[in-house]
PDB file of N, CA and C in Angstrom:
ATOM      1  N   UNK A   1     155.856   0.411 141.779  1.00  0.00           N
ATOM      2  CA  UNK A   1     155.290   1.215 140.717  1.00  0.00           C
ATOM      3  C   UNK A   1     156.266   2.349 140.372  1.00  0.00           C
ATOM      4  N   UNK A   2     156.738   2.569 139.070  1.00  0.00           N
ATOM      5  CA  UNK A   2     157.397   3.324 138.778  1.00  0.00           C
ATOM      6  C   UNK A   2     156.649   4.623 137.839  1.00  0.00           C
ATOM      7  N   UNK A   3     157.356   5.706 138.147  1.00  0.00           N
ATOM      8  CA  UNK A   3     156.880   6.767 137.973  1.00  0.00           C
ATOM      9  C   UNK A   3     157.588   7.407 136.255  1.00  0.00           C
ATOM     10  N   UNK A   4     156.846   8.314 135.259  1.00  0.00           N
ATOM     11  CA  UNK A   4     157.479   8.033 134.107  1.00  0.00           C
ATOM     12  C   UNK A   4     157.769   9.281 134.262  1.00  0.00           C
ATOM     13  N   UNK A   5     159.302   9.506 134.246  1.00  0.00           N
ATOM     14  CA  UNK A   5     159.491  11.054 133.867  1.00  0.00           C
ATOM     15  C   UNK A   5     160.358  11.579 132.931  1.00  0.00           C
ATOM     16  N   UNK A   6     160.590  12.939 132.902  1.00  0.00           N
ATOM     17  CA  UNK A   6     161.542  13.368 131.455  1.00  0.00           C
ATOM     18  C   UNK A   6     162.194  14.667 132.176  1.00  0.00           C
ATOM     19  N   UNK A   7     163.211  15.106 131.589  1.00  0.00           N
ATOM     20  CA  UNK A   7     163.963  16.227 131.849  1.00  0.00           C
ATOM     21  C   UNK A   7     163.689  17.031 130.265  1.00  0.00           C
ATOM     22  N   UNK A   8     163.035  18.102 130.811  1.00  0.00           N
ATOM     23  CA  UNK A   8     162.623  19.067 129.989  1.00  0.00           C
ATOM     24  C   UNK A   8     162.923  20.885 130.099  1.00  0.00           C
ATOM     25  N   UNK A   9     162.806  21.806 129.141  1.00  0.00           N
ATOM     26  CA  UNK A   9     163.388  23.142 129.445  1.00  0.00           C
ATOM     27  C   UNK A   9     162.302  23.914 130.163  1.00  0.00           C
ATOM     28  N   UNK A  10     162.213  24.329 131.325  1.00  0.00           N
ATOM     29  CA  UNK A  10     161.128  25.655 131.194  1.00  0.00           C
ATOM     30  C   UNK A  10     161.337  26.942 130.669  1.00  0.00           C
ATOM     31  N   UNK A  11     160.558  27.422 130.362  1.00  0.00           N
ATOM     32  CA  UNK A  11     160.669  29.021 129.799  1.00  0.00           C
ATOM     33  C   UNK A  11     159.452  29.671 130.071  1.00  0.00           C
ATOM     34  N   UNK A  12     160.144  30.999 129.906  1.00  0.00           N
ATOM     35  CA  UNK A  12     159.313  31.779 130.946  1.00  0.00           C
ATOM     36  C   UNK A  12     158.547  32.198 129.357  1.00  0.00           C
ATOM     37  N   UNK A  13     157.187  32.450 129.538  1.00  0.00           N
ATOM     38  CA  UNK A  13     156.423  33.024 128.206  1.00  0.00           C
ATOM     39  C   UNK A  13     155.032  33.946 128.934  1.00  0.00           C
ATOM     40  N   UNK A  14     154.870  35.009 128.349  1.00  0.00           N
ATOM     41  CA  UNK A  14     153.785  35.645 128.552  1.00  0.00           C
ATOM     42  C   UNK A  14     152.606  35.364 128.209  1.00  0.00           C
ATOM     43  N   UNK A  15     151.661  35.268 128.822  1.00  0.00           N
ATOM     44  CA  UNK A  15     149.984  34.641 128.646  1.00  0.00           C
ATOM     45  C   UNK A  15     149.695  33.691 129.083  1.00  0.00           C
ATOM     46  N   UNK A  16     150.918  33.172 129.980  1.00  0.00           N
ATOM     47  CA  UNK A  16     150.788  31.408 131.275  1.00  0.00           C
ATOM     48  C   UNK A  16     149.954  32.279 132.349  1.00  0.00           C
ATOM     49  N   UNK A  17     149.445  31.806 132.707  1.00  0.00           N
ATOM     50  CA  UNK A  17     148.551  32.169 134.098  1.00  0.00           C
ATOM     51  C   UNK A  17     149.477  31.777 135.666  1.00  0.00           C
ATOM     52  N   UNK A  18     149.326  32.253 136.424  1.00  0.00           N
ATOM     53  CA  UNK A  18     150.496  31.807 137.652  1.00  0.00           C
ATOM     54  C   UNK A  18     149.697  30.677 138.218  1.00  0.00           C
ATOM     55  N   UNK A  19     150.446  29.798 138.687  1.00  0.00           N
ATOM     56  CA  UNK A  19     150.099  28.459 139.020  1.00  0.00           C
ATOM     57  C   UNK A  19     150.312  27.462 137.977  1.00  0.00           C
ATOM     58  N   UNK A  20     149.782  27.954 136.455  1.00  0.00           N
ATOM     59  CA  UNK A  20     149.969  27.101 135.709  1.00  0.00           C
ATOM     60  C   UNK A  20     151.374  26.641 134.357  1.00  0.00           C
ATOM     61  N   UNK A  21     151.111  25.506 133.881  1.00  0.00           N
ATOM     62  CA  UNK A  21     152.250  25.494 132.847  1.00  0.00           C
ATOM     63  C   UNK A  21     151.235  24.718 131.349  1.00  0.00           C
ATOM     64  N   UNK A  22     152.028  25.851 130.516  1.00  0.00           N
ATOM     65  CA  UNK A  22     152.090  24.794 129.644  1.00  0.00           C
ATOM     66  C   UNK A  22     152.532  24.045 128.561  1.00  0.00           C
ATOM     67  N   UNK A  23     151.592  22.749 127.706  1.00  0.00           N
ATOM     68  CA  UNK A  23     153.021  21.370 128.188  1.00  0.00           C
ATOM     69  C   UNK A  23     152.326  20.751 126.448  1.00  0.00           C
ATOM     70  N   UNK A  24     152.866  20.397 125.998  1.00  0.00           N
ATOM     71  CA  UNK A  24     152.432  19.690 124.791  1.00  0.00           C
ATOM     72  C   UNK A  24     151.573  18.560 125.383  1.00  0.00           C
ATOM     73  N   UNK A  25     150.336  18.433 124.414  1.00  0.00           N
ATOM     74  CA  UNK A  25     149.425  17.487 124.128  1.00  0.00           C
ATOM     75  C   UNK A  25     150.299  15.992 124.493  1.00  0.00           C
ATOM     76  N   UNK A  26     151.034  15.588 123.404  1.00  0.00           N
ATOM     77  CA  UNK A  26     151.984  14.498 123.716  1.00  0.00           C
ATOM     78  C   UNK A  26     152.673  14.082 124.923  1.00  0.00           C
ATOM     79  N   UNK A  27     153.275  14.933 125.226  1.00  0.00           N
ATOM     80  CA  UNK A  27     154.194  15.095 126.154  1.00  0.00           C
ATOM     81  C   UNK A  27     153.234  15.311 127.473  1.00  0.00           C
ATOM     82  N   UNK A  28     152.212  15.507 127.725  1.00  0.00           N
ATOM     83  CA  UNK A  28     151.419  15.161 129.208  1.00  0.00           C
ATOM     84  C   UNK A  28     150.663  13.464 128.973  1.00  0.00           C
ATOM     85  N   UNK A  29     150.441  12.889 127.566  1.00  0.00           N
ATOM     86  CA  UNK A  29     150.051  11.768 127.364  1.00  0.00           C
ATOM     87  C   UNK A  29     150.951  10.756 128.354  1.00  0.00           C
ATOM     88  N   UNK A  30     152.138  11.356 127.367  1.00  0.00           N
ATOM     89  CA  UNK A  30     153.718   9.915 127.571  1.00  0.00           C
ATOM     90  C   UNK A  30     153.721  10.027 129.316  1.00  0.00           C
ATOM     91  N   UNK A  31     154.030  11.047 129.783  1.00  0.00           N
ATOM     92  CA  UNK A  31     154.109  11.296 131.505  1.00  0.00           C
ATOM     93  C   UNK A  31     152.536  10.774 132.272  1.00  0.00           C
ATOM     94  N   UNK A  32     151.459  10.920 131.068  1.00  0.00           N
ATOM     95  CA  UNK A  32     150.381  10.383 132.274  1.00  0.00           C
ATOM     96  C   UNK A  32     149.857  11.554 133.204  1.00  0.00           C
ATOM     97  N   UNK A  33     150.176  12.660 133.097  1.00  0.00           N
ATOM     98  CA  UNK A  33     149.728  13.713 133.729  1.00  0.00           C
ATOM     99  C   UNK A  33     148.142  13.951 133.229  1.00  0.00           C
ATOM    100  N   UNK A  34     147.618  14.098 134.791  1.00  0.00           N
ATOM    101  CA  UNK A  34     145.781  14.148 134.720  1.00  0.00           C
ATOM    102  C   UNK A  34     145.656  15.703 134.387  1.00  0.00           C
ATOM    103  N   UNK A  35     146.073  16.025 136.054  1.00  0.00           N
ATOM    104  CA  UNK A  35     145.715  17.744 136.265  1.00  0.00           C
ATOM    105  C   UNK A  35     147.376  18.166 136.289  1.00  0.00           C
ATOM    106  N   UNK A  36     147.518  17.716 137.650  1.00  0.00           N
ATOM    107  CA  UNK A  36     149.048  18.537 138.589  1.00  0.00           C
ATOM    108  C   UNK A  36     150.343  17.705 137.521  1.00  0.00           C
ATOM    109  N   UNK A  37     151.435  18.626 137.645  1.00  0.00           N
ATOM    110  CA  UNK A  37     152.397  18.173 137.099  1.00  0.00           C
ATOM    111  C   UNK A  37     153.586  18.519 138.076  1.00  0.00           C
ATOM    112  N   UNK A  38     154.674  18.086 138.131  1.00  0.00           N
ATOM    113  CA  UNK A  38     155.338  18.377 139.694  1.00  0.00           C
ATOM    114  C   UNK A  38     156.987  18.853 138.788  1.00  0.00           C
ATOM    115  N   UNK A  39     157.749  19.896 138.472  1.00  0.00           N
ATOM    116  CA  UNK A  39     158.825  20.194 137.863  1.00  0.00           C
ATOM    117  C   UNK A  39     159.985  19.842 139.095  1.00  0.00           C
ATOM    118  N   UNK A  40     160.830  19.442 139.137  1.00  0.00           N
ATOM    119  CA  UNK A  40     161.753  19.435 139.836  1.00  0.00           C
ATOM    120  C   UNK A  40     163.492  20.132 139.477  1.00  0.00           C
ATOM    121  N   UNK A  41     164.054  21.128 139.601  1.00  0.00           N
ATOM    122  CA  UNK A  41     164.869  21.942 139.105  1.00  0.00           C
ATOM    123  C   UNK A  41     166.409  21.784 140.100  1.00  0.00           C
ATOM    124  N   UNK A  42     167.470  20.825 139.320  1.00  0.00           N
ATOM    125  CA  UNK A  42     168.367  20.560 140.154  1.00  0.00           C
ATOM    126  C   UNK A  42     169.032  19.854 140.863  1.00  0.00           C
ATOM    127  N   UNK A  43     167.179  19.148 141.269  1.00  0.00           N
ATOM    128  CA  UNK A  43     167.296  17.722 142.302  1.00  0.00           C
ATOM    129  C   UNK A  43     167.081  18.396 143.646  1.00  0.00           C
ATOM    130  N   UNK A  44     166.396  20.354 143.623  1.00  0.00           N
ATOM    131  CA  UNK A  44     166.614  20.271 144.943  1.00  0.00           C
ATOM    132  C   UNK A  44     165.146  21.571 144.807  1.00  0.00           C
ATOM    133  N   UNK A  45     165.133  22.153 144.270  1.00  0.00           N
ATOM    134  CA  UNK A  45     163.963  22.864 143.919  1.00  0.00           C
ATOM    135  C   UNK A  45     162.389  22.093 143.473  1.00  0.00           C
ATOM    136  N   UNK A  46     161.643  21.863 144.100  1.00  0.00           N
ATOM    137  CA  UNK A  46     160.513  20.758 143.835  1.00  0.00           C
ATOM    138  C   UNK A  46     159.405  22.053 143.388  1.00  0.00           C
ATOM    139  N   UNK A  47     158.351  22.161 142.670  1.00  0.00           N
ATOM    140  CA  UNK A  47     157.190  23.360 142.533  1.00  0.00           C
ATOM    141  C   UNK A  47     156.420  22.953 141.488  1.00  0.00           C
ATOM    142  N   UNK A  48     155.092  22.569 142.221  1.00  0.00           N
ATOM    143  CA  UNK A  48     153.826  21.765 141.228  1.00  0.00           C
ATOM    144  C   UNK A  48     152.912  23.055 140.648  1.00  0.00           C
ATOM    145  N   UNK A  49     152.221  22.701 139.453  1.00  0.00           N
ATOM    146  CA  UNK A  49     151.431  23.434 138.395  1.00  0.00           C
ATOM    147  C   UNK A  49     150.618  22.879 138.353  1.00  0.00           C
ATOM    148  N   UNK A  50     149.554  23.025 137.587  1.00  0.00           N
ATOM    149  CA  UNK A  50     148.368  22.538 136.988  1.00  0.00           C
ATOM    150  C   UNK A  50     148.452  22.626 135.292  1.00  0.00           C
ATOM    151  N   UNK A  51     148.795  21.658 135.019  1.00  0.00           N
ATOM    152  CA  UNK A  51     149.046  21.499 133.420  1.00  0.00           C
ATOM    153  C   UNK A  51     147.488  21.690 132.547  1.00  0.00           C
ATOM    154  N   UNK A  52     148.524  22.257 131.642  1.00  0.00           N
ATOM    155  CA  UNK A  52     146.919  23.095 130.320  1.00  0.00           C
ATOM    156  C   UNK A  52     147.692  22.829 129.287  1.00  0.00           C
ATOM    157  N   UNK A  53     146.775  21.741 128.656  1.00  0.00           N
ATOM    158  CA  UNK A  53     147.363  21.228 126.748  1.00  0.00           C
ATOM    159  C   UNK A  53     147.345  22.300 125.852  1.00  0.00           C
ATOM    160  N   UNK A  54     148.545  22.496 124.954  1.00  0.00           N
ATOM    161  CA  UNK A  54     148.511  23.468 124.180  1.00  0.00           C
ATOM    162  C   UNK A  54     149.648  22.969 122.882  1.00  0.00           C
ATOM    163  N   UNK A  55     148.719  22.723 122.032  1.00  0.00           N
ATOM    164  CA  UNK A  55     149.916  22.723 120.686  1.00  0.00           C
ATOM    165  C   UNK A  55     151.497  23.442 120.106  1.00  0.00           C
ATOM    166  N   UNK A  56     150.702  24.452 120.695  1.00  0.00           N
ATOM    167  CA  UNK A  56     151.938  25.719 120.518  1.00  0.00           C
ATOM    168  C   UNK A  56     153.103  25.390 121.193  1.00  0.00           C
ATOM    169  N   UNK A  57     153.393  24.381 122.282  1.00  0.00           N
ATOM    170  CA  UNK A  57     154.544  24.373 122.898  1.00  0.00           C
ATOM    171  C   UNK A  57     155.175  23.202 121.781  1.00  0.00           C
ATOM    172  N   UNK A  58     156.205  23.366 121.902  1.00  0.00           N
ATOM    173  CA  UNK A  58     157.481  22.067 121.603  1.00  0.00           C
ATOM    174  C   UNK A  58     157.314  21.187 122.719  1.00  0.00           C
ATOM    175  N   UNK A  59     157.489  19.958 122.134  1.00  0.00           N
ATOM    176  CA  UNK A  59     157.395  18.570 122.821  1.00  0.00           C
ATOM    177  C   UNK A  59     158.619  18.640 124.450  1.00  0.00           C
ATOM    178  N   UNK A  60     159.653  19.607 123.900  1.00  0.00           N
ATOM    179  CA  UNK A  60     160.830  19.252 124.520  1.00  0.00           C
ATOM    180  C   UNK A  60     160.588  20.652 125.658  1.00  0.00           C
ATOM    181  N   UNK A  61     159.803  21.289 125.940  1.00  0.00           N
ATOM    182  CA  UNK A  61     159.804  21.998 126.766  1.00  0.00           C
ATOM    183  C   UNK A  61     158.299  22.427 127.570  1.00  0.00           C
ATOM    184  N   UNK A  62     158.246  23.549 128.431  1.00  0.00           N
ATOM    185  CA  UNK A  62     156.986  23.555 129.491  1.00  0.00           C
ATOM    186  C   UNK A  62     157.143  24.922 129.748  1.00  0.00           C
ATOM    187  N   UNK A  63     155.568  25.637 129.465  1.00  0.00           N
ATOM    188  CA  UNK A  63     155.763  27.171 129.445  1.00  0.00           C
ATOM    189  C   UNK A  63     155.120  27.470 131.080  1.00  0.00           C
ATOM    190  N   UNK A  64     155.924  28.345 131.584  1.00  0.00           N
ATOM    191  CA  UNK A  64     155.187  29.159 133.237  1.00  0.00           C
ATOM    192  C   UNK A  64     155.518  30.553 132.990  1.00  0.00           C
ATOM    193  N   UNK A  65     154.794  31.008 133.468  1.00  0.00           N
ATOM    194  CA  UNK A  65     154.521  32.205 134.089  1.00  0.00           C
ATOM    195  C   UNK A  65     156.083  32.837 134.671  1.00  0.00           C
ATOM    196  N   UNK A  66     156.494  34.160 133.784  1.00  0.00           N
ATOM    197  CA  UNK A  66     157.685  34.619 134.015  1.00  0.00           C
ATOM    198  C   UNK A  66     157.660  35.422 135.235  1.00  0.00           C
ATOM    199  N   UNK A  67     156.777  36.113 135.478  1.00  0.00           N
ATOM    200  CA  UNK A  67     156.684  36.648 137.050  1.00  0.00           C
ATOM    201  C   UNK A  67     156.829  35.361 138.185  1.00  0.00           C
ATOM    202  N   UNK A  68     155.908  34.297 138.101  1.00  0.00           N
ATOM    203  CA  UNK A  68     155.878  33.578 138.844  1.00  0.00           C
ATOM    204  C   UNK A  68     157.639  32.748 139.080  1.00  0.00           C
ATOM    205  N   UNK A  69     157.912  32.861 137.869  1.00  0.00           N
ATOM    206  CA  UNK A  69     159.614  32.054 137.554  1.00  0.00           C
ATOM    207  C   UNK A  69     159.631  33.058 138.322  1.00  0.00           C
ATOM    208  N   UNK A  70     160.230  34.104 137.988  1.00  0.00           N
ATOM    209  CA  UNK A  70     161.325  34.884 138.594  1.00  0.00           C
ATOM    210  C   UNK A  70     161.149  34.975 140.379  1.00  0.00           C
ATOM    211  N   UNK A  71     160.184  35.047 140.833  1.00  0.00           N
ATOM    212  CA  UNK A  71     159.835  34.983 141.947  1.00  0.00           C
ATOM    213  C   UNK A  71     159.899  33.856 142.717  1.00  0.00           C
ATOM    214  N   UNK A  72     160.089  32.413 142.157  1.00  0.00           N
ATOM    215  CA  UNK A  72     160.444  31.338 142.474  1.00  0.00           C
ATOM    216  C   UNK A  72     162.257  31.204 142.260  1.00  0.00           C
ATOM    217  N   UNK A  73     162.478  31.900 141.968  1.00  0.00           N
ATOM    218  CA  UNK A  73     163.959  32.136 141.345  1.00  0.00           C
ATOM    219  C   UNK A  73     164.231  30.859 140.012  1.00  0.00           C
ATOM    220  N   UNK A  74     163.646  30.802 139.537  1.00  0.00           N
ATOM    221  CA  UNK A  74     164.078  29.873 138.095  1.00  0.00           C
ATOM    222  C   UNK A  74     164.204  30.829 137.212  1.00  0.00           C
ATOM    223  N   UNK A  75     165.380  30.153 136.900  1.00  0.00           N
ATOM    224  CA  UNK A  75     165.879  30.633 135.351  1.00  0.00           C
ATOM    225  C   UNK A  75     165.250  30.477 134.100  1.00  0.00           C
ATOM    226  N   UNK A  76     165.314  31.634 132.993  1.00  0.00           N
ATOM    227  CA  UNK A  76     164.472  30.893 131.645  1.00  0.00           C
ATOM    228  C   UNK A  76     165.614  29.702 131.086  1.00  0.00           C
ATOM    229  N   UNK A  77     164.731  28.941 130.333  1.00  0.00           N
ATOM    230  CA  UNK A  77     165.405  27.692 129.745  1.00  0.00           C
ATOM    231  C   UNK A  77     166.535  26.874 130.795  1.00  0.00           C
ATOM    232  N   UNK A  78     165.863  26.976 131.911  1.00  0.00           N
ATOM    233  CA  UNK A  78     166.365  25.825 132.563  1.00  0.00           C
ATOM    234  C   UNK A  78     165.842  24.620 132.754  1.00  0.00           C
ATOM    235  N   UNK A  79     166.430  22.868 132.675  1.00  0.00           N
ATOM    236  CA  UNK A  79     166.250  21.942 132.724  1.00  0.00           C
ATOM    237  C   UNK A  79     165.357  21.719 134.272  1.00  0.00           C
ATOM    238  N   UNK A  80     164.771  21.163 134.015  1.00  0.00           N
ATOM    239  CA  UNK A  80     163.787  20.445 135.235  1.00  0.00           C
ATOM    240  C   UNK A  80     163.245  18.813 134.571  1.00  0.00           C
ATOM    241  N   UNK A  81     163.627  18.061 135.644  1.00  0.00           N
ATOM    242  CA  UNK A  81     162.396  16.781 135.729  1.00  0.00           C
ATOM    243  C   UNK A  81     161.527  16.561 136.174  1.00  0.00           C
ATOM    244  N   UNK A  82     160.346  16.758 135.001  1.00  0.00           N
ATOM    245  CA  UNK A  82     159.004  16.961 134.849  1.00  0.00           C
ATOM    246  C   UNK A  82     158.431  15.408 134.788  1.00  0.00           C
ATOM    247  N   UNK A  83     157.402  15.815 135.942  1.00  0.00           N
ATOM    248  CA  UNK A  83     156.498  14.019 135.955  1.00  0.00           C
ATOM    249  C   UNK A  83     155.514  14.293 136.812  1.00  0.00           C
ATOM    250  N   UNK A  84     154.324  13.205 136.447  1.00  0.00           N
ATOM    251  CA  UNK A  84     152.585  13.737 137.247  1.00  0.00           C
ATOM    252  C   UNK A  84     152.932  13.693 138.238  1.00  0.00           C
ATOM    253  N   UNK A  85     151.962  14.363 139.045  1.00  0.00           N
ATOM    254  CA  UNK A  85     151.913  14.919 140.781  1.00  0.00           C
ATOM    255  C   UNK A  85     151.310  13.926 141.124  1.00  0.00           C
ATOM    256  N   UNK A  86     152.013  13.381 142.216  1.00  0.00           N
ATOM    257  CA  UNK A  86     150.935  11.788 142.887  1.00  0.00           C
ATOM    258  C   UNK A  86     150.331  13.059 143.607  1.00  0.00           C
ATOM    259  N   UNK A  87     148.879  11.810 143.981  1.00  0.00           N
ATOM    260  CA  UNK A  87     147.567  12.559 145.368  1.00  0.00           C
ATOM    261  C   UNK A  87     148.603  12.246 146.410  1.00  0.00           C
TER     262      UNK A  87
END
């Protein structure tokens, strides 16, 4: 079973809640994401969210929480491969 994923930008935006991201309508369809969404930054940084549909984002990117970034040490508009959180 193969898993569907994409390399996408995060950015840090004000009014994300910590824990969460969020992710275009579309773009959690195509990935199959229920709840959890799992970002991976690098190939070596792994850190799961709880995805919340929101129009306002661009297809090509995933909004978190800039306190929470910075404190995780991610950069704004850095690439991550984004794909659903197995149980």
């Amino acid at each position: 079973m193969s898993r569907v994923e994409k390399r996408l930008r995060l950015r840090r935006m004000e009014g994300v809640e910590e824990g969460e991201a969020k992710v275009n309508p579309r773009t959690i369809e195509f990935l199959g994401i229920k709840d959890l969404l799992e970002a991976v930054v690098g190939g070596k940084k792994r850190f799961t969210f709880k995805a919340i549909p929101s129009e306002a984002v661009p297809v090509n990117e995933v909004w978190i929480n800039p306190l929470e970034a910075r404190s995780k040490g991610i950069a704004d508009n850095s690439i991550a491969t984004i794909r659903a959180k197995q149980p």
